[in-house]
Protein backbone atom coordinates (compact mmCIF):
# COMPACT_ATOMS: atom_id res chain seq x y z
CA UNK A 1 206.43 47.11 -50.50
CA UNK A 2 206.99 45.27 -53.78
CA UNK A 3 205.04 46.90 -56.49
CA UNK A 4 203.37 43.39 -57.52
CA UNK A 5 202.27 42.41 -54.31
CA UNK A 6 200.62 46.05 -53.42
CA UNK A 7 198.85 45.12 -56.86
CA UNK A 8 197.56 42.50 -55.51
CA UNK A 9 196.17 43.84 -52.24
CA UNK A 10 194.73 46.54 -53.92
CA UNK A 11 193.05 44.02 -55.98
CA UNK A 12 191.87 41.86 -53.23
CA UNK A 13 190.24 45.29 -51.43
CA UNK A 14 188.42 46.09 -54.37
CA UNK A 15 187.11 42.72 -54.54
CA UNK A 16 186.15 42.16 -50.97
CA UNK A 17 184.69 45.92 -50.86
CA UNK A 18 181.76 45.00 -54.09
CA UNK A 19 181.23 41.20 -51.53
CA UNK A 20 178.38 42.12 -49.05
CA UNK A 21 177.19 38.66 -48.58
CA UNK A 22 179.06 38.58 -44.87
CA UNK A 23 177.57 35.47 -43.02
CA UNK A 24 176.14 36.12 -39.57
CA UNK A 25 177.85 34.09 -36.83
CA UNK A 26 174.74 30.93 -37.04
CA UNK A 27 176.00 30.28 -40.50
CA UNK A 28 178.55 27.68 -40.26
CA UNK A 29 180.52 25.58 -42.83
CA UNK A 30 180.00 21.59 -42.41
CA UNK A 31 183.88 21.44 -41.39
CA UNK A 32 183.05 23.84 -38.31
CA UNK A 33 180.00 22.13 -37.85
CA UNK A 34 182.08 18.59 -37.25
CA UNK A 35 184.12 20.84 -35.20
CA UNK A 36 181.58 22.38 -32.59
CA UNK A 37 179.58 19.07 -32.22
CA UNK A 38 182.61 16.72 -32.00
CA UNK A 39 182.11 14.80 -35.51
CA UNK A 40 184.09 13.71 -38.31
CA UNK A 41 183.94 15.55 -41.48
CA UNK A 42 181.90 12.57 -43.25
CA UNK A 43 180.05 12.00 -40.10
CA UNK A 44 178.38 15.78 -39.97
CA UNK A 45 177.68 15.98 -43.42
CA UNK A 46 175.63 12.78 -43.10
CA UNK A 47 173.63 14.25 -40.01
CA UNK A 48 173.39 18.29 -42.74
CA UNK A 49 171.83 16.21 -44.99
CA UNK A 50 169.97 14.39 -43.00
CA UNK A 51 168.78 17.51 -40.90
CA UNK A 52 168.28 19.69 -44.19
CA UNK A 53 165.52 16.46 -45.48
CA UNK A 54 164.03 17.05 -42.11
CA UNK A 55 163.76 20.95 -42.26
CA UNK A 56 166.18 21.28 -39.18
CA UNK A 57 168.90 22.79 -40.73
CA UNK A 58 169.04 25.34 -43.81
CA UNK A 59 171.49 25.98 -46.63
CA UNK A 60 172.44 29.36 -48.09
CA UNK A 61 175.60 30.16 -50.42
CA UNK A 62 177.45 33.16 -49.41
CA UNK A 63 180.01 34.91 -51.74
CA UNK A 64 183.65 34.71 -50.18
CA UNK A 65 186.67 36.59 -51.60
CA UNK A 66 189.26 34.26 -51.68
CA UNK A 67 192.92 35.39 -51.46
CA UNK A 68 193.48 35.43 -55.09
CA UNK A 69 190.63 38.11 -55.31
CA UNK A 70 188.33 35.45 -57.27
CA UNK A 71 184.82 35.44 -55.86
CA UNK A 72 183.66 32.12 -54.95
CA UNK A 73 179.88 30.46 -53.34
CA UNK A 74 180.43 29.06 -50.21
CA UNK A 75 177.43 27.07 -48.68
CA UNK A 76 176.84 27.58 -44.92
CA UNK A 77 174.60 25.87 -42.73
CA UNK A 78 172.54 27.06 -39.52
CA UNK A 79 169.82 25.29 -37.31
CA UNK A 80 166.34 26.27 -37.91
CA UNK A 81 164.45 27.55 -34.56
């Protein structure tokens, strides 16, 4: 394996190993949101923010290790109740 790349995974590992902000499986993104109800992008991100004014849906950011090993906040949604 090229000395760079192995580097690089080693990198990533260390990153992802100090990241214990692992969604559970109700936390969702908007885009699979749109997905798993049948929306558009622009469409379910109308009916979040509608649903998060109404207390029906909550927001959290989660840390994510992207593949560059930079740490970034992702928000999630999930349904209250």
């Amino acid at each position: 394996m090229d000395k760079k790349l192995s580097d690089a995974i080693d990198k990533l590992e260390a990153v992802m190993n100090q990241v214990d902000d692992t969604p559970g499986d109700e936390w969702m993104t908007s885009q699979q949101m749109a997905t798993t109800f049948g929306k558009g992008l622009a469409k379910m991100r109308k009916i979040i923010r509608q649903g998060l004014a109404n207390g029906l849906i909550e927001s959290q950011k989660f840390n994510v290790a992207r593949m560059d090993g930079v740490v970034t906040p992702l928000v999630r949604y999930r349904l209250v109740g």
